[in-house]
PDB file of N, CA and C in Angstrom:
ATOM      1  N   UNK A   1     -27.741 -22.234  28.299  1.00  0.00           N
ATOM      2  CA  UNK A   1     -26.366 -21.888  28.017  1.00  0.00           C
ATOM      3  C   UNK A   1     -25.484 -23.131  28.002  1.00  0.00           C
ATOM      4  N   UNK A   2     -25.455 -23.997  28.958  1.00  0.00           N
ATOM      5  CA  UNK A   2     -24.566 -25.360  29.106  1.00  0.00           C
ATOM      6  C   UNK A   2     -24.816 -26.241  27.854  1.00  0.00           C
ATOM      7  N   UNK A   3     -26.320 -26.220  27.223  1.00  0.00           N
ATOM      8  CA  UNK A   3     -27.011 -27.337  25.957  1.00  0.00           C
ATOM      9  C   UNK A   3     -26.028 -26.304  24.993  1.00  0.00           C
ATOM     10  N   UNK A   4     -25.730 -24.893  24.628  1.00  0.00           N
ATOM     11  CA  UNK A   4     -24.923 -24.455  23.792  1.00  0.00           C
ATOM     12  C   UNK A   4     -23.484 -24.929  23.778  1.00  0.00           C
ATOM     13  N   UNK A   5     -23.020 -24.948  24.833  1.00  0.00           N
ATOM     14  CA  UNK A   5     -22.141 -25.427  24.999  1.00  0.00           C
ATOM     15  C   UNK A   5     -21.454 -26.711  24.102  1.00  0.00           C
ATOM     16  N   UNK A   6     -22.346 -27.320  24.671  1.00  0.00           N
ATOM     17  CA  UNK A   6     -22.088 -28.924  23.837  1.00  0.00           C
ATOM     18  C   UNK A   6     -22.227 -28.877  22.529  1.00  0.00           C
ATOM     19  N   UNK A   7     -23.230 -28.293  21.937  1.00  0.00           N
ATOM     20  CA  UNK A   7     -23.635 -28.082  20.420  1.00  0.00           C
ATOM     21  C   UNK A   7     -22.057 -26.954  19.740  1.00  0.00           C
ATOM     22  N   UNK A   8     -22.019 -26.648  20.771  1.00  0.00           N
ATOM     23  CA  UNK A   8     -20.248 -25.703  20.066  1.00  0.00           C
ATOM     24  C   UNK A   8     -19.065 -26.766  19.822  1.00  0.00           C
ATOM     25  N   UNK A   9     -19.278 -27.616  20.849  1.00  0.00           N
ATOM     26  CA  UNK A   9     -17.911 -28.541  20.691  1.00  0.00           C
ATOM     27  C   UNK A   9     -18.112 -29.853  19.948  1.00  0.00           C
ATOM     28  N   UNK A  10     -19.046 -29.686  19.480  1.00  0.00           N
ATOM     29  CA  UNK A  10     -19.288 -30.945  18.020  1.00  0.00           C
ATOM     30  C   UNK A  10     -18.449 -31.068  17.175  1.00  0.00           C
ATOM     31  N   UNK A  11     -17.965 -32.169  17.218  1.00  0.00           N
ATOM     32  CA  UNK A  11     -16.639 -32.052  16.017  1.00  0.00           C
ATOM     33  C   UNK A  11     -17.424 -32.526  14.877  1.00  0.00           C
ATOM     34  N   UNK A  12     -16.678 -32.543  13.579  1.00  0.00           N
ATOM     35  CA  UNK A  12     -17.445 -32.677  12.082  1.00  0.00           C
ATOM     36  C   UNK A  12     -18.055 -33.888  12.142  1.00  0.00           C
ATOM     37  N   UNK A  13     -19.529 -33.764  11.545  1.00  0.00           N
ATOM     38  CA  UNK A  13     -20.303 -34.419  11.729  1.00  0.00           C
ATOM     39  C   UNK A  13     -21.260 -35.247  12.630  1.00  0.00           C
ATOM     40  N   UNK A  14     -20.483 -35.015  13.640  1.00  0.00           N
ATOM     41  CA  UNK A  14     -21.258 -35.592  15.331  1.00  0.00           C
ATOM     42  C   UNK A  14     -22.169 -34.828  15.274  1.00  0.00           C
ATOM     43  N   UNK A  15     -23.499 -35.875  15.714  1.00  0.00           N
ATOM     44  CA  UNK A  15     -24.382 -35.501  16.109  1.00  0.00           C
ATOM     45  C   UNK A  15     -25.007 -35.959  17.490  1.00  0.00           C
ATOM     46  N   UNK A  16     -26.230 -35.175  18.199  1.00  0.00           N
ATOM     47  CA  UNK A  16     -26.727 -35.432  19.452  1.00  0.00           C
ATOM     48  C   UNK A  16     -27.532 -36.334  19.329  1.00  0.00           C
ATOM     49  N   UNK A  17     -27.853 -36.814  20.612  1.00  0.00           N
ATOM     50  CA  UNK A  17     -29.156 -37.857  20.504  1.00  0.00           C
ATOM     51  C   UNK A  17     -29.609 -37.462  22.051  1.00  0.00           C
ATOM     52  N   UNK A  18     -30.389 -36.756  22.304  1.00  0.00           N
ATOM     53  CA  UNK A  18     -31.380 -37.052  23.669  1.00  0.00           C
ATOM     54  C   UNK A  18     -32.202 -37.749  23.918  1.00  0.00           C
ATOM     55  N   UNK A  19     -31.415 -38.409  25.353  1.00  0.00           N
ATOM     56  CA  UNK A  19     -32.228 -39.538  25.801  1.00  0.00           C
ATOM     57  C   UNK A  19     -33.366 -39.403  26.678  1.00  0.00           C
ATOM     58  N   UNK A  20     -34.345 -39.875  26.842  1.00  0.00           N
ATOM     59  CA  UNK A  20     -35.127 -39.817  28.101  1.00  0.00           C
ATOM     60  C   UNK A  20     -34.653 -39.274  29.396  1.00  0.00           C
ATOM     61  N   UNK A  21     -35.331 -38.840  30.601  1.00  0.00           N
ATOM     62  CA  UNK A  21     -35.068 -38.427  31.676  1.00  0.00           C
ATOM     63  C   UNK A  21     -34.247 -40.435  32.645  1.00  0.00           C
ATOM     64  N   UNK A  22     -33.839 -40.429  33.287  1.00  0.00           N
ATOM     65  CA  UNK A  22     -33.749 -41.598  34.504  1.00  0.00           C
ATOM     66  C   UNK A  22     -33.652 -40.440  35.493  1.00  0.00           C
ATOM     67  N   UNK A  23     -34.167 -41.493  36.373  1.00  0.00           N
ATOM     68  CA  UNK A  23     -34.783 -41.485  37.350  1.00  0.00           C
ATOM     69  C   UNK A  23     -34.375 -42.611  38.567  1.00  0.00           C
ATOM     70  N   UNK A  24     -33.343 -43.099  39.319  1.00  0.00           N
ATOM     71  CA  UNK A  24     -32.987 -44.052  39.892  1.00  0.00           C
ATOM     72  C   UNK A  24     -32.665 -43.603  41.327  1.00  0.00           C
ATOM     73  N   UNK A  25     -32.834 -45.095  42.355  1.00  0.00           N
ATOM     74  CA  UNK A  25     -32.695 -44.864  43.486  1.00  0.00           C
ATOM     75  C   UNK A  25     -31.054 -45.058  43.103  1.00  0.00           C
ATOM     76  N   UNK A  26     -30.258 -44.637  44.398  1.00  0.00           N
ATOM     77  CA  UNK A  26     -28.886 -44.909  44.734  1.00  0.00           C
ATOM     78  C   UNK A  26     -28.982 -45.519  45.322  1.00  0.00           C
ATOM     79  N   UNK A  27     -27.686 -46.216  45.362  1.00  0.00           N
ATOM     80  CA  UNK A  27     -27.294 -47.614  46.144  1.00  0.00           C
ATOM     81  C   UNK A  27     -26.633 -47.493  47.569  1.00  0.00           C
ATOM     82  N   UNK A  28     -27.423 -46.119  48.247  1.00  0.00           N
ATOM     83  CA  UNK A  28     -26.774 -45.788  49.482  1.00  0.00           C
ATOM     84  C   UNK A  28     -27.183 -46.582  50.883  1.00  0.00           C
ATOM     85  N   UNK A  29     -26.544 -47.124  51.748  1.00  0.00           N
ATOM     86  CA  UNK A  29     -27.276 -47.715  53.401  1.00  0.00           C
ATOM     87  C   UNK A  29     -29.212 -47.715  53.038  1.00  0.00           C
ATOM     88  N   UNK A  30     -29.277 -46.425  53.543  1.00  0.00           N
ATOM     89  CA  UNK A  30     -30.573 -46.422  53.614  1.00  0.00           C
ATOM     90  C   UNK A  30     -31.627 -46.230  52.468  1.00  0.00           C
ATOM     91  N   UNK A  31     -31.060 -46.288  51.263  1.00  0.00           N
ATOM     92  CA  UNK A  31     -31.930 -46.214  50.134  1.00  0.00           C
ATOM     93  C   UNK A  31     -32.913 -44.769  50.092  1.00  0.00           C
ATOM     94  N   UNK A  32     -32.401 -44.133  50.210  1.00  0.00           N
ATOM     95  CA  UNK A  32     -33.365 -42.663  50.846  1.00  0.00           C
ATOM     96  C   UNK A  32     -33.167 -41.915  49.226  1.00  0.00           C
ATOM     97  N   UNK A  33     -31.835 -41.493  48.847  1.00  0.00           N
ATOM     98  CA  UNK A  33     -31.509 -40.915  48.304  1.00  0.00           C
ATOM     99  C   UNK A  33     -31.893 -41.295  46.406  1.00  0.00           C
ATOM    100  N   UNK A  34     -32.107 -40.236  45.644  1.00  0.00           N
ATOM    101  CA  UNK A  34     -32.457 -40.626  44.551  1.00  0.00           C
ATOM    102  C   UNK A  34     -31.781 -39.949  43.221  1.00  0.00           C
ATOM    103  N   UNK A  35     -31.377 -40.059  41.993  1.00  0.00           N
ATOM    104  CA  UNK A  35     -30.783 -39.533  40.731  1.00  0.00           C
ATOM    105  C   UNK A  35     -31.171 -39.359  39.939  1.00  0.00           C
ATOM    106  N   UNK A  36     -31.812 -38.008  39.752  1.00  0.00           N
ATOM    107  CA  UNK A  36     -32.744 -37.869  38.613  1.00  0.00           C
ATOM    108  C   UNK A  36     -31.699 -37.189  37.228  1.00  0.00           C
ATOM    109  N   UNK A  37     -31.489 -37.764  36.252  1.00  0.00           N
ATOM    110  CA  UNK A  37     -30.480 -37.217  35.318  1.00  0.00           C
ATOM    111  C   UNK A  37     -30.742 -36.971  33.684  1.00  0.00           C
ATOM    112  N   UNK A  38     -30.519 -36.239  32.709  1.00  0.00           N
ATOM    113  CA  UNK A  38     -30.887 -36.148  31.606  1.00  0.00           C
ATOM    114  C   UNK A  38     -29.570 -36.020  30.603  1.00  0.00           C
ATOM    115  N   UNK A  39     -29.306 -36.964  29.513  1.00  0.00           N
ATOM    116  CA  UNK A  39     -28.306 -37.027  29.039  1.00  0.00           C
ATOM    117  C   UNK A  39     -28.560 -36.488  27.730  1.00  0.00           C
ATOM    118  N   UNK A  40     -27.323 -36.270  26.782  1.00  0.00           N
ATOM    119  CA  UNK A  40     -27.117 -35.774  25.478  1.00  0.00           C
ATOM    120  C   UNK A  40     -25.736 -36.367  25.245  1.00  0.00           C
ATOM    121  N   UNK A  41     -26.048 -37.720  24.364  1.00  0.00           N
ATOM    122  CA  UNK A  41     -25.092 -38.179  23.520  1.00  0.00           C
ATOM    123  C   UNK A  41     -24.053 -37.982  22.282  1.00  0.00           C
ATOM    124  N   UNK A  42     -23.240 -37.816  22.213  1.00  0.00           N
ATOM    125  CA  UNK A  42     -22.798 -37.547  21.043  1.00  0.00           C
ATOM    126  C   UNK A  42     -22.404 -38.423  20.317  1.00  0.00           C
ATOM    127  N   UNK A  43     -22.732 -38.908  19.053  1.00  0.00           N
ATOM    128  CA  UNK A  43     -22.401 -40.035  18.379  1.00  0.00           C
ATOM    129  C   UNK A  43     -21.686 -39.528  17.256  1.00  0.00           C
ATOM    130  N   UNK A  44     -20.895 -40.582  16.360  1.00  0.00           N
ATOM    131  CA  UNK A  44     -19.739 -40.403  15.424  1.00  0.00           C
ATOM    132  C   UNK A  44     -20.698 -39.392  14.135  1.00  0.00           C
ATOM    133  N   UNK A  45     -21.890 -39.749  14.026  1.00  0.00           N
ATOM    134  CA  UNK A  45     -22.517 -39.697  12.553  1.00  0.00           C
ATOM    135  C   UNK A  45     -23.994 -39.906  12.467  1.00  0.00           C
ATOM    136  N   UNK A  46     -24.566 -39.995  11.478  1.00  0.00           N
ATOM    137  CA  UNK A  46     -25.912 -40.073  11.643  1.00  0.00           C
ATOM    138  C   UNK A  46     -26.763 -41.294  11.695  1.00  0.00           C
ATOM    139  N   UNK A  47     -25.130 -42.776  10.957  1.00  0.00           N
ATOM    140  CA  UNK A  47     -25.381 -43.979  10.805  1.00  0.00           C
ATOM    141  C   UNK A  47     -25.459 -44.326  12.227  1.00  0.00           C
ATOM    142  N   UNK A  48     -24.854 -43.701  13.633  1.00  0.00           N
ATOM    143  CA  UNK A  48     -24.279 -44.251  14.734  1.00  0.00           C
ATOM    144  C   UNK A  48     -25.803 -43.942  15.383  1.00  0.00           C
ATOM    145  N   UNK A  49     -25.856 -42.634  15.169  1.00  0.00           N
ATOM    146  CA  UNK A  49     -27.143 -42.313  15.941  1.00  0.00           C
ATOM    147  C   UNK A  49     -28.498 -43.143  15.798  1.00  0.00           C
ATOM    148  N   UNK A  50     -28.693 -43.965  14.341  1.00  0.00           N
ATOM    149  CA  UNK A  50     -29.744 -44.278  14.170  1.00  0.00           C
ATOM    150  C   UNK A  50     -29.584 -45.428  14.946  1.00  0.00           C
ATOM    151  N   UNK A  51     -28.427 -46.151  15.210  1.00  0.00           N
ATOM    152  CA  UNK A  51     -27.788 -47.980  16.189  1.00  0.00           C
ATOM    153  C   UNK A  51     -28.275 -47.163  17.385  1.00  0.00           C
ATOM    154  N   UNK A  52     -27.705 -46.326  17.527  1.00  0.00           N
ATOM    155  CA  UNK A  52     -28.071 -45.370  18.952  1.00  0.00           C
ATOM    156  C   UNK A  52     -29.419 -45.577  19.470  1.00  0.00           C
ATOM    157  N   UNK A  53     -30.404 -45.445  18.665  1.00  0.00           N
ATOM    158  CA  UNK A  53     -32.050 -45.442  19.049  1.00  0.00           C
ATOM    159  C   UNK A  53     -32.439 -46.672  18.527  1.00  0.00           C
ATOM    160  N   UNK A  54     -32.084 -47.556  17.354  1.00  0.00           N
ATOM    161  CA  UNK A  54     -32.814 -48.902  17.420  1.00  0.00           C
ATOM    162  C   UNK A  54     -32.251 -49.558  18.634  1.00  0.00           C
ATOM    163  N   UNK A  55     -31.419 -49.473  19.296  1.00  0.00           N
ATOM    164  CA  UNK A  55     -30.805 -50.319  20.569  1.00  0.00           C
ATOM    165  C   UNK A  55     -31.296 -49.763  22.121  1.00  0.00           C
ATOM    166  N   UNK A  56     -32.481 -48.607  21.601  1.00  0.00           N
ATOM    167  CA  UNK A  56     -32.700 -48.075  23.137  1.00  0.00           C
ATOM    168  C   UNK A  56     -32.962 -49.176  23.950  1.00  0.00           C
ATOM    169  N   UNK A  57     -33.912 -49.949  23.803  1.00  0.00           N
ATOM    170  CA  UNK A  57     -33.775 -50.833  25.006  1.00  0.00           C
ATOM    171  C   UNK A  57     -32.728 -51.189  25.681  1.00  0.00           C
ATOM    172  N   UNK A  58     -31.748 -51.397  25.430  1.00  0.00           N
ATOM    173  CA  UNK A  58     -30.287 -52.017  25.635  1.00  0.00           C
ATOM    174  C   UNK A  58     -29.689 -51.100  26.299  1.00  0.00           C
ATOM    175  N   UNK A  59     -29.932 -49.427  25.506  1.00  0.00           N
ATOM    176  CA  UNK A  59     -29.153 -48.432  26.299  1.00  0.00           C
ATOM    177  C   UNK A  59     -29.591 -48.108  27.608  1.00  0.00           C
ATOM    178  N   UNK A  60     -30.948 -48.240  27.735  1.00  0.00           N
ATOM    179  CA  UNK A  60     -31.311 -47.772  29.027  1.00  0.00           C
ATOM    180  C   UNK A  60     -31.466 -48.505  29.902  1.00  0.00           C
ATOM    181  N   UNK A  61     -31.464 -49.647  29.585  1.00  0.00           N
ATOM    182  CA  UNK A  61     -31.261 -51.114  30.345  1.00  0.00           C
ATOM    183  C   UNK A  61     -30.121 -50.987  31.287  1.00  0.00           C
ATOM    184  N   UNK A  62     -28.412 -50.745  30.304  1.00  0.00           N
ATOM    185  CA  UNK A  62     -27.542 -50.448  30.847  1.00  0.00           C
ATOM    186  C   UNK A  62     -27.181 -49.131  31.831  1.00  0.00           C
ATOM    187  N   UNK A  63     -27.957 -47.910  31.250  1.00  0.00           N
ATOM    188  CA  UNK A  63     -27.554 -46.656  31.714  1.00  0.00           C
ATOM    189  C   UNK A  63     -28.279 -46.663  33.325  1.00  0.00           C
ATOM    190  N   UNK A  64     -29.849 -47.422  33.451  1.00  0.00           N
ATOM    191  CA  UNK A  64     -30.104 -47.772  34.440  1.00  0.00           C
ATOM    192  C   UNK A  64     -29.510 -48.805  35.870  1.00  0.00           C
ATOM    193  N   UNK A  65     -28.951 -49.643  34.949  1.00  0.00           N
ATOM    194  CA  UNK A  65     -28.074 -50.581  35.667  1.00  0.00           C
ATOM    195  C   UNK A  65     -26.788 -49.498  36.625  1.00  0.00           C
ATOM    196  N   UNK A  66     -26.099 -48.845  35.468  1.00  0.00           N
ATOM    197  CA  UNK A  66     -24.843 -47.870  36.178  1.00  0.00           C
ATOM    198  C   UNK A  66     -25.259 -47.575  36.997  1.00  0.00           C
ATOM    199  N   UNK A  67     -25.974 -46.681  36.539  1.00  0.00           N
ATOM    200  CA  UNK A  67     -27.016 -45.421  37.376  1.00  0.00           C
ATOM    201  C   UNK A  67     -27.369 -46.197  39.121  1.00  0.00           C
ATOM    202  N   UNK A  68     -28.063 -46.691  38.962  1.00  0.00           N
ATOM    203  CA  UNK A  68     -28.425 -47.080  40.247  1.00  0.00           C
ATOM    204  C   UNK A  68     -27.444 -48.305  40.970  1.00  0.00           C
ATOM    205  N   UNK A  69     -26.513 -48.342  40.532  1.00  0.00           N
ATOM    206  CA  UNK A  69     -25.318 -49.123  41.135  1.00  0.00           C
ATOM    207  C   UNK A  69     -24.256 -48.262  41.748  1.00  0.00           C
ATOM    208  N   UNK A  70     -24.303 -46.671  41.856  1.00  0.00           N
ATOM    209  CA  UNK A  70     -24.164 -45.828  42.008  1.00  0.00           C
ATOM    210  C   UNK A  70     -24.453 -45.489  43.495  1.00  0.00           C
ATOM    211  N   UNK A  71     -23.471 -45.376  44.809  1.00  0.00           N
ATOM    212  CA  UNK A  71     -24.113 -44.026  45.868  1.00  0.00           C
ATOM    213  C   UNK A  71     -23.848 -42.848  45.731  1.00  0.00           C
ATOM    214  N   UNK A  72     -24.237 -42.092  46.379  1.00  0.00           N
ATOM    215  CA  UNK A  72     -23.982 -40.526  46.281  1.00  0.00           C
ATOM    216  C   UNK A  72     -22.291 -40.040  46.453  1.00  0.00           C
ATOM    217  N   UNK A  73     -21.672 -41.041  47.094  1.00  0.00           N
ATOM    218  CA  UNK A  73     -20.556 -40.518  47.260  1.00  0.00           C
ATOM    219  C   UNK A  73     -19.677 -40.433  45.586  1.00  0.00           C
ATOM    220  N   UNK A  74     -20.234 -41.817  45.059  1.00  0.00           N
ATOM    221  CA  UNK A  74     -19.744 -42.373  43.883  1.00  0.00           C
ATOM    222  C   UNK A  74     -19.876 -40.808  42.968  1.00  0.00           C
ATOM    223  N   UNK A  75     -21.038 -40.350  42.881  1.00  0.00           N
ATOM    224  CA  UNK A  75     -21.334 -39.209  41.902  1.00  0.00           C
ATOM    225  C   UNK A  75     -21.073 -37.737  42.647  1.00  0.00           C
ATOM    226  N   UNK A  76     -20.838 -37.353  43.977  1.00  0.00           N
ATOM    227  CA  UNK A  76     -20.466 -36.368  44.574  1.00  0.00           C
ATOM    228  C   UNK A  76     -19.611 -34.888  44.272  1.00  0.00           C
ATOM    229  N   UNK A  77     -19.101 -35.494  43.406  1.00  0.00           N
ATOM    230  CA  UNK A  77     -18.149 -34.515  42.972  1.00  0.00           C
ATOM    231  C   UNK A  77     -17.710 -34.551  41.599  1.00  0.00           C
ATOM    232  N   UNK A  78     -17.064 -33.031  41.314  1.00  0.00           N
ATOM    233  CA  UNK A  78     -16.677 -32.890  39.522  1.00  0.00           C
ATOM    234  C   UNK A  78     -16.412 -34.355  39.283  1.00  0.00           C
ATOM    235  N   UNK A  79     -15.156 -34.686  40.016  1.00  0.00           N
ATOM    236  CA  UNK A  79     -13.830 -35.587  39.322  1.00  0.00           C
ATOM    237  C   UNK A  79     -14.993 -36.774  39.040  1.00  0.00           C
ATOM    238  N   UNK A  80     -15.748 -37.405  40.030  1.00  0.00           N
ATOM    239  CA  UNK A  80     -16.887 -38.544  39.676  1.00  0.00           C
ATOM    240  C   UNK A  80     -17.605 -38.351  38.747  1.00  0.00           C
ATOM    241  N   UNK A  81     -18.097 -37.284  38.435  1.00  0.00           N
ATOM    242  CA  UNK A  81     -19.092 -36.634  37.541  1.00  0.00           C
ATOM    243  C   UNK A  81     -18.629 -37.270  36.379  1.00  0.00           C
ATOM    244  N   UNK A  82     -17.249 -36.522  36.421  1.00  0.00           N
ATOM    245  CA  UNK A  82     -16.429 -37.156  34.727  1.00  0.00           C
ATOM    246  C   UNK A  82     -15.992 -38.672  34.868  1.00  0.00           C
ATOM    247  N   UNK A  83     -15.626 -39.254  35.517  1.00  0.00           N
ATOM    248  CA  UNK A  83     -15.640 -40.164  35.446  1.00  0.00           C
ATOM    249  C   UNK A  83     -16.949 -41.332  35.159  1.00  0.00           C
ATOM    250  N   UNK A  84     -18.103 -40.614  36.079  1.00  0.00           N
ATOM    251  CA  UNK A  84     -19.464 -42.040  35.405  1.00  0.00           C
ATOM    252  C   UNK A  84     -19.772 -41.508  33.806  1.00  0.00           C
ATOM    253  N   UNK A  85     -19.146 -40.356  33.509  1.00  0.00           N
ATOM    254  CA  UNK A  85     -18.909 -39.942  32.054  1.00  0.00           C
ATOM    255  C   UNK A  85     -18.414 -41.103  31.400  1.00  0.00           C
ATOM    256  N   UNK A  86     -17.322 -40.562  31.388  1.00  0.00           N
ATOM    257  CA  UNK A  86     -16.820 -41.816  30.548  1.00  0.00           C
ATOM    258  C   UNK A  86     -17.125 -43.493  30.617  1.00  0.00           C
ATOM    259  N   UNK A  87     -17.621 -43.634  32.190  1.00  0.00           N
ATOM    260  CA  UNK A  87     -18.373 -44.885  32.491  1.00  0.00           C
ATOM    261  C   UNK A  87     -19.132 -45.084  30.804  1.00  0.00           C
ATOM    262  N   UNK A  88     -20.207 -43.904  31.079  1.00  0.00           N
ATOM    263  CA  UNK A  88     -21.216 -44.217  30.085  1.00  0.00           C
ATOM    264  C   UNK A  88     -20.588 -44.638  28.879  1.00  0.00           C
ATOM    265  N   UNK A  89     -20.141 -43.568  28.103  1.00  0.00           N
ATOM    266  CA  UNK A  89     -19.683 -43.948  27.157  1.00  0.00           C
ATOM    267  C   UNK A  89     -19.001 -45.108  26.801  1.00  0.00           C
ATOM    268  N   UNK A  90     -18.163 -45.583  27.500  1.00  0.00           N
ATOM    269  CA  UNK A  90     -17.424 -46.543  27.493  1.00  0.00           C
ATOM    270  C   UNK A  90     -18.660 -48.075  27.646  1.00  0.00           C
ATOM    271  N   UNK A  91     -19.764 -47.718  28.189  1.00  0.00           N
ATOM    272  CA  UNK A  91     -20.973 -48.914  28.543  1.00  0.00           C
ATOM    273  C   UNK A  91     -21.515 -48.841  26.620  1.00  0.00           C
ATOM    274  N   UNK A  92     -21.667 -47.292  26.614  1.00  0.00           N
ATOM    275  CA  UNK A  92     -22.347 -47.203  25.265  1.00  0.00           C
ATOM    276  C   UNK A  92     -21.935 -48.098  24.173  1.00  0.00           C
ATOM    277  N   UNK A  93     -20.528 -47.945  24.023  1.00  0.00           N
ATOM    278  CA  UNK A  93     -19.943 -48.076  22.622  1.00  0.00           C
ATOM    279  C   UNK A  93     -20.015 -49.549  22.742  1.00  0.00           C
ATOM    280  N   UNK A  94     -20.150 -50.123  24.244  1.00  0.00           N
ATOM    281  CA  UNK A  94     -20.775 -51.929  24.185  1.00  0.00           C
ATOM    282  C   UNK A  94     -21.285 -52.261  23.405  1.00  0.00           C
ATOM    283  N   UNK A  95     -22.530 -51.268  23.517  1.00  0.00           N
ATOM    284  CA  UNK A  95     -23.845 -51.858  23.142  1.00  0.00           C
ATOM    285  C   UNK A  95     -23.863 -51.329  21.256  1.00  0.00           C
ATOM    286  N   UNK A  96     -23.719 -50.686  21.153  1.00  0.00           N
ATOM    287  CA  UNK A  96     -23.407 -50.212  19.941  1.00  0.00           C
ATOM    288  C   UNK A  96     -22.612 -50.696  18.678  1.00  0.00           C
ATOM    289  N   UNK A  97     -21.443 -50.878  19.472  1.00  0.00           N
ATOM    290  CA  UNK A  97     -19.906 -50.632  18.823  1.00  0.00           C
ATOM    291  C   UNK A  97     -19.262 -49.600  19.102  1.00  0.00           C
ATOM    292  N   UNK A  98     -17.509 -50.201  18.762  1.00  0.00           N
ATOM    293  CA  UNK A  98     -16.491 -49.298  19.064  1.00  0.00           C
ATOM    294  C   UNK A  98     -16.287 -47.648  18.648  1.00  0.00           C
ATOM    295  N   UNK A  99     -16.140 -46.944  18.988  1.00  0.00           N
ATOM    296  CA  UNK A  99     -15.917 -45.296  18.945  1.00  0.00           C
ATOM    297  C   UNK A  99     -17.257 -44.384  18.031  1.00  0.00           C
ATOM    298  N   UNK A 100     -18.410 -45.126  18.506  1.00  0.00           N
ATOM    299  CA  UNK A 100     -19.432 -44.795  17.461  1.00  0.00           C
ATOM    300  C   UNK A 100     -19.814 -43.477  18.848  1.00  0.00           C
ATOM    301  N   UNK A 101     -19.856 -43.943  20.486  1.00  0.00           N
ATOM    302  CA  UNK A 101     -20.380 -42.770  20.696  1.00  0.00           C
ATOM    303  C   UNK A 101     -19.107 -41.644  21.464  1.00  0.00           C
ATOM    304  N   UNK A 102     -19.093 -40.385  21.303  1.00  0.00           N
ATOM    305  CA  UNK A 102     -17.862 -39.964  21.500  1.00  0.00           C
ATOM    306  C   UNK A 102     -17.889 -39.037  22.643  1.00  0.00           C
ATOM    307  N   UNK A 103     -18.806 -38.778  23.514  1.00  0.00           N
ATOM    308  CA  UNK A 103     -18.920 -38.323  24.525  1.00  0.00           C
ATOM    309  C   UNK A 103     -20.624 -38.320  24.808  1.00  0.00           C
ATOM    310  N   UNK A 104     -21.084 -37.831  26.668  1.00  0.00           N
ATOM    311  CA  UNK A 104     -21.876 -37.458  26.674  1.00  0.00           C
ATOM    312  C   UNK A 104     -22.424 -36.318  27.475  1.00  0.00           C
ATOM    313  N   UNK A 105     -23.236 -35.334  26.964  1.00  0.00           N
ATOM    314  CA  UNK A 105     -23.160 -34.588  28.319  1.00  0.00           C
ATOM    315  C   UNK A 105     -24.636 -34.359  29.241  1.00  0.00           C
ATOM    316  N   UNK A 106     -24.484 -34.287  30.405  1.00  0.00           N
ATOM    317  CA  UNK A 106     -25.370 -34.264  31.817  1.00  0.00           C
ATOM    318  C   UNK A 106     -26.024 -32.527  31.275  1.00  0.00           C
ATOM    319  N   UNK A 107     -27.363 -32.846  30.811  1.00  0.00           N
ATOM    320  CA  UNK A 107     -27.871 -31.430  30.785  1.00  0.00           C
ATOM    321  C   UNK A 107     -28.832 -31.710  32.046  1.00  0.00           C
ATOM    322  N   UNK A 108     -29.220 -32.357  32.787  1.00  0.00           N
ATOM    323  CA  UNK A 108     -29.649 -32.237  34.017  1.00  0.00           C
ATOM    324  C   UNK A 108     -29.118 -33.303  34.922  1.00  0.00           C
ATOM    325  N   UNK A 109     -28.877 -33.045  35.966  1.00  0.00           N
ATOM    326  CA  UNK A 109     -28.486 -33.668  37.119  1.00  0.00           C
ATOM    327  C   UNK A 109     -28.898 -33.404  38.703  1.00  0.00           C
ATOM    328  N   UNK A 110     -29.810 -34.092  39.043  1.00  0.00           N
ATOM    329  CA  UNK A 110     -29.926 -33.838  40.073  1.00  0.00           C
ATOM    330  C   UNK A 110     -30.214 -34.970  41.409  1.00  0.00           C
ATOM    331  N   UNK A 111     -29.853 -34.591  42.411  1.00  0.00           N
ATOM    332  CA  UNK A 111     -29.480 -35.581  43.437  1.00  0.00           C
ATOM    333  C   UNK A 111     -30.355 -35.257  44.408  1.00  0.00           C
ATOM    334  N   UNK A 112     -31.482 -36.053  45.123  1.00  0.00           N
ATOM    335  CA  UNK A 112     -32.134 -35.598  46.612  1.00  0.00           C
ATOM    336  C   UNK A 112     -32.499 -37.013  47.500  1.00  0.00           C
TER     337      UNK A 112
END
């Protein structure tokens, strides 16, 4: 129901790109804690999406970097949630270029 979600609020011509699972420790005291997460990109077009996947190395390079620079408190809640949101995106369109990716959404998230 939530993957519908996202596929409803596609504006013209955006398309998805699913990325691999990560998998990262957090950057908490005791290193105990871990972030297992699954994303769905939305990019401008189909030209963006294809920069999107010739640059995976780069993306997951970075998304790993966030990711585990991250403690639990950092991701704890809605308001953080949306915020390492836009983190991403805002890391994305680095690596990419400007307004190519236009959101992304967390179809799995999980914290232990």
């Amino acid at each position: 129901e939530v993957a519908g979600e996202g596929e409803a609020g596609l504006e013209a011509g955006g398309q998805l790109v699913t990325l691999d699972s990560f998998v990262v420790n957090l950057s908490d005291p005791m290193g105990r804690r871990y972030l297992k997460t699954t994303l769905d990109v939305e990019v401008a077009n189909a030209a963006a999406a294809a920069e999107l996947t010739a640059a995976m190395p780069r993306v997951k390079d970075t998304l790993l970097l966030l990711l585990s620079s991250k403690s639990f408190a950092d991701i704890s809640s809605m308001d953080k949630k949306i915020e390492l949101k836009n983190d991403i995106v805002s890391r994305l369109n680095q690596v990419i270029g400007k307004n190519k990716v236009r959101n992304v959404y967390f179809t799995e998230f999980v914290v232990q």
